[in-house]
PDB file of N, CA and C in Angstrom:
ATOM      1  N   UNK A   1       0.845  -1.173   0.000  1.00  0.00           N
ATOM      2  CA  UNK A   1       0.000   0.000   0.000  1.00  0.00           C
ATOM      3  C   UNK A   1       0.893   1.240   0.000  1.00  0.00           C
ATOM      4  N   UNK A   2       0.451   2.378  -1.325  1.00  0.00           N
ATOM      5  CA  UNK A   2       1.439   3.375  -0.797  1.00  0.00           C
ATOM      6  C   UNK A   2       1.417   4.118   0.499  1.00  0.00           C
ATOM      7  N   UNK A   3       1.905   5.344   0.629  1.00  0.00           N
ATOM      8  CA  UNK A   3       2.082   6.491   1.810  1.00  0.00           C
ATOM      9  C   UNK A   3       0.433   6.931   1.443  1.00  0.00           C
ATOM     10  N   UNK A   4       0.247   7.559   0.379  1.00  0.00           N
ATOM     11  CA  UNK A   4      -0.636   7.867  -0.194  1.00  0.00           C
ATOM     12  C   UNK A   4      -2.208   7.202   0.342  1.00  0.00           C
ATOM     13  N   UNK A   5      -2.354   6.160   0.305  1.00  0.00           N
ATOM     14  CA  UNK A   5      -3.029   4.972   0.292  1.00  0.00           C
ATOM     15  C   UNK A   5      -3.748   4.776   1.712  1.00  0.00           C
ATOM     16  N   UNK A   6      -2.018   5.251   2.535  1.00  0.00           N
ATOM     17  CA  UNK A   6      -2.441   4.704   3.761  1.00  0.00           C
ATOM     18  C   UNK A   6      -3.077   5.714   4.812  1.00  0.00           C
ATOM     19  N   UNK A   7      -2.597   6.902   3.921  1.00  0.00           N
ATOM     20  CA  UNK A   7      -3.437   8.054   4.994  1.00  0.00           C
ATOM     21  C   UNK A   7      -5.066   8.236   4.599  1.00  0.00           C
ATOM     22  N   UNK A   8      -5.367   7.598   3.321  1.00  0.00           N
ATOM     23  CA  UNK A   8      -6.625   7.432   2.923  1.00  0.00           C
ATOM     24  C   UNK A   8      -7.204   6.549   3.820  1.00  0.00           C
ATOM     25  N   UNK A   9      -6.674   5.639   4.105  1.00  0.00           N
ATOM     26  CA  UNK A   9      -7.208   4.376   4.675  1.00  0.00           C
ATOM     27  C   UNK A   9      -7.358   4.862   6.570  1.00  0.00           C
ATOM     28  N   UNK A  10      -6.097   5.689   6.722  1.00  0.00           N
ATOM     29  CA  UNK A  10      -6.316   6.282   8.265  1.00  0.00           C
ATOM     30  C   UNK A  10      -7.723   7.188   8.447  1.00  0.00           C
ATOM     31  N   UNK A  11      -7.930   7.735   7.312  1.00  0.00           N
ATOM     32  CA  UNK A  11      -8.909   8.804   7.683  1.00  0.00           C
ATOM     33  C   UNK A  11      -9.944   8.554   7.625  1.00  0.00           C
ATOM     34  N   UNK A  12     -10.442   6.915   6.838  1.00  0.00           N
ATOM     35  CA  UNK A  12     -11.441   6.237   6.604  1.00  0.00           C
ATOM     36  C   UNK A  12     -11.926   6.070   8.157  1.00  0.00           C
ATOM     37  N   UNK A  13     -11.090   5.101   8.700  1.00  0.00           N
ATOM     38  CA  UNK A  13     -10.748   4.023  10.083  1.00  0.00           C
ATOM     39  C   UNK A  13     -11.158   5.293  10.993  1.00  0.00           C
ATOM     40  N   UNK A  14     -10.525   6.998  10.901  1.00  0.00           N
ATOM     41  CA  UNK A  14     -10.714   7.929  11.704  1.00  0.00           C
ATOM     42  C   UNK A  14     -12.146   7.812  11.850  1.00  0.00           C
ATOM     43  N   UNK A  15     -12.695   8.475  11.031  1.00  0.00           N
ATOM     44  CA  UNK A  15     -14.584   8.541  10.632  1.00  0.00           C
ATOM     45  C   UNK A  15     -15.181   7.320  11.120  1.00  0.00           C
ATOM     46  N   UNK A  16     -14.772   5.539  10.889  1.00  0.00           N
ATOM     47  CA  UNK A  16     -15.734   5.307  11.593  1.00  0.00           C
ATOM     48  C   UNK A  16     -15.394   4.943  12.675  1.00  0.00           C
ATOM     49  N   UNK A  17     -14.188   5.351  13.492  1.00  0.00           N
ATOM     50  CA  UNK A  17     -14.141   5.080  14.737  1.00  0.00           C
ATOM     51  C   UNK A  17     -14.807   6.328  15.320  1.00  0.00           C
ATOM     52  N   UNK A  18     -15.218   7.501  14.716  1.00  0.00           N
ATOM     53  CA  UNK A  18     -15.938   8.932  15.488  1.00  0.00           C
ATOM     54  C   UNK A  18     -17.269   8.927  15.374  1.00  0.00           C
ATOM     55  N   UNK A  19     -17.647   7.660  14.719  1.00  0.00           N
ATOM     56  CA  UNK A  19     -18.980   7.236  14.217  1.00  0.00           C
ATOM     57  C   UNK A  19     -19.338   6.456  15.195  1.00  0.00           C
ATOM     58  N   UNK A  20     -20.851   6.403  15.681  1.00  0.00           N
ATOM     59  CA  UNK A  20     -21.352   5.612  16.460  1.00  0.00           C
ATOM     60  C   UNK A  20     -21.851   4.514  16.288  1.00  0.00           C
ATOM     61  N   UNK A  21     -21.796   3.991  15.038  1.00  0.00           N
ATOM     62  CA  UNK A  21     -22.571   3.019  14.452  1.00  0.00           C
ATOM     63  C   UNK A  21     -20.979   1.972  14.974  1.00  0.00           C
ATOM     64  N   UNK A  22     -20.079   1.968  15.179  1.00  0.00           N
ATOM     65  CA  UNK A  22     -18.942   0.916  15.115  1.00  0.00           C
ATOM     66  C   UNK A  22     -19.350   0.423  16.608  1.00  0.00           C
ATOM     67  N   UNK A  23     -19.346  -1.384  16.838  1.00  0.00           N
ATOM     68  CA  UNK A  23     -19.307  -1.717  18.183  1.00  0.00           C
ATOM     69  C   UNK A  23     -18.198  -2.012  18.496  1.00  0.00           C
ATOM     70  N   UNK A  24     -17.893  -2.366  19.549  1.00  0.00           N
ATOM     71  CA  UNK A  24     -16.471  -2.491  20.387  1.00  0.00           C
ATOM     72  C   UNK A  24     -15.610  -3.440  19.962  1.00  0.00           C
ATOM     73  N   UNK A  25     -15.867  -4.765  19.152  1.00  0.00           N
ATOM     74  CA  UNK A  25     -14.979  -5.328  18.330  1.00  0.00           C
ATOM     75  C   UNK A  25     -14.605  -4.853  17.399  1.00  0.00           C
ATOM     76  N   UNK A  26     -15.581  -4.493  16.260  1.00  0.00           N
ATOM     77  CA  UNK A  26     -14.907  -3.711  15.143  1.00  0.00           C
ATOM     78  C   UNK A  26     -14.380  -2.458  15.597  1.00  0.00           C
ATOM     79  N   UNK A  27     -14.319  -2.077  16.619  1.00  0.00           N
ATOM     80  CA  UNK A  27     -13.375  -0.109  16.796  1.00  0.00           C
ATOM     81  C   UNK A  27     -12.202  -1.083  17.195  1.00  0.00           C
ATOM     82  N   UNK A  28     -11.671  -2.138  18.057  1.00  0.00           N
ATOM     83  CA  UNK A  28     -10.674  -2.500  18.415  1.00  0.00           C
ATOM     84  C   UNK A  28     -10.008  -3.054  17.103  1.00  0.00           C
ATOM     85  N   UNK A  29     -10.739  -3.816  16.108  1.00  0.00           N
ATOM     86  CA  UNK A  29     -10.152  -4.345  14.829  1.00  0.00           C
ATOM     87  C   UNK A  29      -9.238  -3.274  13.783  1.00  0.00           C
ATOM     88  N   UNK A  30     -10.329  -1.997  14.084  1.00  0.00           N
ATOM     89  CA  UNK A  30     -10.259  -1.093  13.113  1.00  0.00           C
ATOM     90  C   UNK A  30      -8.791  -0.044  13.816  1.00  0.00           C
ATOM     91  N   UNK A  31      -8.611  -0.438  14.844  1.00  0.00           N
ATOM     92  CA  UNK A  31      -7.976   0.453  15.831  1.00  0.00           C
ATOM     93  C   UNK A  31      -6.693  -0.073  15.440  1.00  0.00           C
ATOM     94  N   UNK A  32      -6.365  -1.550  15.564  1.00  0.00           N
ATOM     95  CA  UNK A  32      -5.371  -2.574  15.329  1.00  0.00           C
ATOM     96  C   UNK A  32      -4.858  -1.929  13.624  1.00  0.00           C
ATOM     97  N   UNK A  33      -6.038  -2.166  12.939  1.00  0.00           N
ATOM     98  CA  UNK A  33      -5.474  -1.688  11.855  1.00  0.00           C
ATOM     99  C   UNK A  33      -4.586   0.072  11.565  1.00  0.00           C
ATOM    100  N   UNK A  34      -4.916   0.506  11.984  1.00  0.00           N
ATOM    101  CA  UNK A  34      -4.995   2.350  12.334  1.00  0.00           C
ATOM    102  C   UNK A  34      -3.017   2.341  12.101  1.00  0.00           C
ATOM    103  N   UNK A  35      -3.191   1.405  13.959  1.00  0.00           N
ATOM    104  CA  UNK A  35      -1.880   1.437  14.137  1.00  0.00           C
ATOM    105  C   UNK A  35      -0.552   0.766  13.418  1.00  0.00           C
ATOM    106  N   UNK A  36      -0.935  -0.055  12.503  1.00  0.00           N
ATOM    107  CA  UNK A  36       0.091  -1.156  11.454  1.00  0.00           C
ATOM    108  C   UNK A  36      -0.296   0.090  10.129  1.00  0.00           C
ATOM    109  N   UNK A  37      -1.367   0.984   9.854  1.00  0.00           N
ATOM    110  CA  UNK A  37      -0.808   1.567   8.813  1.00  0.00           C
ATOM    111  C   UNK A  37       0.100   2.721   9.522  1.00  0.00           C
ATOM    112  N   UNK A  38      -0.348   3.267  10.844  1.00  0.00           N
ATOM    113  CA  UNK A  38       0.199   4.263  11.383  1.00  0.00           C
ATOM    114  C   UNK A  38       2.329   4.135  11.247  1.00  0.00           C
ATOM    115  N   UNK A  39       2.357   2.591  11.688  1.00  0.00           N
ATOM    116  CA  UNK A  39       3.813   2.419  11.204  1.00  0.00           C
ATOM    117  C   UNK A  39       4.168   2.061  10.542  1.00  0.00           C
ATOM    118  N   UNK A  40       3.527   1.668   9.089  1.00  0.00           N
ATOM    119  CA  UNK A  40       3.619   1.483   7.954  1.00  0.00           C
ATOM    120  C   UNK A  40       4.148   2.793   7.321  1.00  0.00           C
ATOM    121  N   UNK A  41       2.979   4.056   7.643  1.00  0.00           N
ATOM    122  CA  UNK A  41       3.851   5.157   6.796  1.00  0.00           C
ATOM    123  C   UNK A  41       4.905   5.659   7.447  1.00  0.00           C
ATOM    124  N   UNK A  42       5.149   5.954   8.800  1.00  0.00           N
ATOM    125  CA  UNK A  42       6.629   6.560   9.753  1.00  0.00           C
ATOM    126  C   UNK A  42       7.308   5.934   8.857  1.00  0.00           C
ATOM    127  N   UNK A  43       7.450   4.489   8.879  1.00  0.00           N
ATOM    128  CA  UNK A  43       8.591   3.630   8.041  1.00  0.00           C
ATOM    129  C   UNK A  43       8.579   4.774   6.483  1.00  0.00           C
ATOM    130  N   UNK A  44       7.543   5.173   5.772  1.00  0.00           N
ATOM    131  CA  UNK A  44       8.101   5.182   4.785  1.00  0.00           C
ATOM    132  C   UNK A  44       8.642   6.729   4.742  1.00  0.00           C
ATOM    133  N   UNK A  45       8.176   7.465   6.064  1.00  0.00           N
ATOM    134  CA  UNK A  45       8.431   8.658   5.735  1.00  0.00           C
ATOM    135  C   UNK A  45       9.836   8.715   6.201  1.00  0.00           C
ATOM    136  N   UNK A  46       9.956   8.003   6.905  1.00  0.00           N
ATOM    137  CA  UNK A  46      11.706   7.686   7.490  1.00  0.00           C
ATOM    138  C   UNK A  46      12.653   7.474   6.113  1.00  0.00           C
ATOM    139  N   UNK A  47      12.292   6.961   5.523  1.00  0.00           N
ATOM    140  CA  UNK A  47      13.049   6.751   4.285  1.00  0.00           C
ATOM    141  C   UNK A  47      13.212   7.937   3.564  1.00  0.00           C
ATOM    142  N   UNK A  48      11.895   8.353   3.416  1.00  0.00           N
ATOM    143  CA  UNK A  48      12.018   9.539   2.808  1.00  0.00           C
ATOM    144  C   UNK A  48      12.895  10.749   3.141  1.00  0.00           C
ATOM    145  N   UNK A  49      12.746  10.804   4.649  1.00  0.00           N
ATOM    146  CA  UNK A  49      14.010  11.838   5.187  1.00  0.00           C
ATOM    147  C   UNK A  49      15.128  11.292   4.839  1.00  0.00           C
ATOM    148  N   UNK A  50      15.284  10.309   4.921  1.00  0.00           N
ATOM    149  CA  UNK A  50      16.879   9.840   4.798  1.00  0.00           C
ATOM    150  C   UNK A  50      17.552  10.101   3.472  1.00  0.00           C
ATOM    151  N   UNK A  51      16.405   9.482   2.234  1.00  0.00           N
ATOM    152  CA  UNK A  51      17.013  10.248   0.777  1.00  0.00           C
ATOM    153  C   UNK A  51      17.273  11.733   0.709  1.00  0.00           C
ATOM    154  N   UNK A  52      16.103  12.645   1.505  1.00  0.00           N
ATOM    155  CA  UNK A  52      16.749  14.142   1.392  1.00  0.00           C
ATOM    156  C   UNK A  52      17.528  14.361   2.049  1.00  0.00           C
ATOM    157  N   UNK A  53      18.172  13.844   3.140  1.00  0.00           N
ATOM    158  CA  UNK A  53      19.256  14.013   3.555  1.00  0.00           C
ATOM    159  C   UNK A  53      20.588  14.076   3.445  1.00  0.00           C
ATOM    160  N   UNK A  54      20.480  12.425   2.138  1.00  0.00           N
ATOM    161  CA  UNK A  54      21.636  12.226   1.151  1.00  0.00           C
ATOM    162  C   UNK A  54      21.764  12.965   0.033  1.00  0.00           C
ATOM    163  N   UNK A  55      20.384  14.379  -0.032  1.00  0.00           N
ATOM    164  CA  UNK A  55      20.897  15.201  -1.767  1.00  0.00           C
ATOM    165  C   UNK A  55      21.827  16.181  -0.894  1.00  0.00           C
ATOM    166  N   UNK A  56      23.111  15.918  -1.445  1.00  0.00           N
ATOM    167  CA  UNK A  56      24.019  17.041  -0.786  1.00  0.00           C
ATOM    168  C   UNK A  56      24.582  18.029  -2.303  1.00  0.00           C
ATOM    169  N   UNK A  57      24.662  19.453  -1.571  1.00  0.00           N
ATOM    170  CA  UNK A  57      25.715  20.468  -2.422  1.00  0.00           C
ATOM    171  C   UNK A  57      27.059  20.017  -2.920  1.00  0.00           C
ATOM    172  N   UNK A  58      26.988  20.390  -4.345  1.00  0.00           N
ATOM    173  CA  UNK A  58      28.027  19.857  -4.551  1.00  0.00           C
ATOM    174  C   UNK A  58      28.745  21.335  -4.544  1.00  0.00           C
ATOM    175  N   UNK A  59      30.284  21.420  -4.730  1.00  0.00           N
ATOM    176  CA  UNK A  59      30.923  22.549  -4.699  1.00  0.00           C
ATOM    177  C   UNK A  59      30.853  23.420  -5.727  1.00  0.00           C
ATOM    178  N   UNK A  60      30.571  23.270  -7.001  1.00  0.00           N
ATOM    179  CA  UNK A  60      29.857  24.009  -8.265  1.00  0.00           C
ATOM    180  C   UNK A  60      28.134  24.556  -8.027  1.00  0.00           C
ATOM    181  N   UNK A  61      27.765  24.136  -7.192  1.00  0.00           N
ATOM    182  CA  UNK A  61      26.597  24.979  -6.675  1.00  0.00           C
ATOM    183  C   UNK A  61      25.045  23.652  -7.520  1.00  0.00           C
ATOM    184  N   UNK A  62      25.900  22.890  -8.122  1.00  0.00           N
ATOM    185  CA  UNK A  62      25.026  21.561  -8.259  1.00  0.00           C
ATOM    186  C   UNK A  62      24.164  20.782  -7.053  1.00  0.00           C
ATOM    187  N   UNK A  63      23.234  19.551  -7.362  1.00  0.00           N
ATOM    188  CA  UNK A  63      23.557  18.603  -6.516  1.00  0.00           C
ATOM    189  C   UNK A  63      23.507  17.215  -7.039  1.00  0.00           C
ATOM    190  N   UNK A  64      23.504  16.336  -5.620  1.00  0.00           N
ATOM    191  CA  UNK A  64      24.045  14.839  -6.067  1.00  0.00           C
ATOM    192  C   UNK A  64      22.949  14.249  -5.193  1.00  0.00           C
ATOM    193  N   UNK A  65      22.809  13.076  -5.336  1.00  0.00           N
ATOM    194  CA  UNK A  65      21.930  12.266  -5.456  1.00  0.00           C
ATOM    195  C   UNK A  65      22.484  10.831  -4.924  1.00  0.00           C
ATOM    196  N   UNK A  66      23.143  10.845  -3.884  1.00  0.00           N
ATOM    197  CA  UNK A  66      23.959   9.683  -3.060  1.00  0.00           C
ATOM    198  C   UNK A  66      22.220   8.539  -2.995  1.00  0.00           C
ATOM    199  N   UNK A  67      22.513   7.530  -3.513  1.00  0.00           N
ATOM    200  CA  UNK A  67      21.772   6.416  -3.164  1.00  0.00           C
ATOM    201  C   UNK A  67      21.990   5.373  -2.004  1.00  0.00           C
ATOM    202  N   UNK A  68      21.363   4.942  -1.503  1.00  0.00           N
ATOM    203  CA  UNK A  68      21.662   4.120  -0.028  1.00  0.00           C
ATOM    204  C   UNK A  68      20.924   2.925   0.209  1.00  0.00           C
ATOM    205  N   UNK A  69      20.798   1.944   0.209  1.00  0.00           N
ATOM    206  CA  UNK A  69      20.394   0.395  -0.041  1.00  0.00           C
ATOM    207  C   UNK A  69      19.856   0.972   1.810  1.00  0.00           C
ATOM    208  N   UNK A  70      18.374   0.596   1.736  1.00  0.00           N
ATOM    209  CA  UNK A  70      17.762   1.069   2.954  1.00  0.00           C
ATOM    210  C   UNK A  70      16.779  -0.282   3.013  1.00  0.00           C
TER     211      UNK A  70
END
């Protein structure tokens, strides 16, 4: 699932956990889920910092694009 994907899917899970129609198994199911996309995207946004971290200045006022097996 992308980053994309998964904040769709958080905001879904948000609504019907603020919804009253969910009973106490499905808010705990839906809750379970929340939290595996919740560190699903950190993971990907972690990555993501880490590639902008690696575009460094080059001394001609360029940049570079260091790749990193993550």
């Amino acid at each position: 699932m992308t980053f994309e994907k998964s904040l769709r899917r958080l905001d879904e899970i948000m609504a019907a956990l603020e919804g009253e129609q969910v009973g106490l198994d499905a808010s705990l199911k839906l809750f379970e889920e929340g939290i595996e996309l919740l560190r699903a995207a950190s993971t990907e946004l972690d990555k993501a910092e880490t590639k902008v971290q690696m575009l460094l200045e080059k001394s001609d006022g360029g940049f570079e694009l260091r790749e990193m097996d993550l």
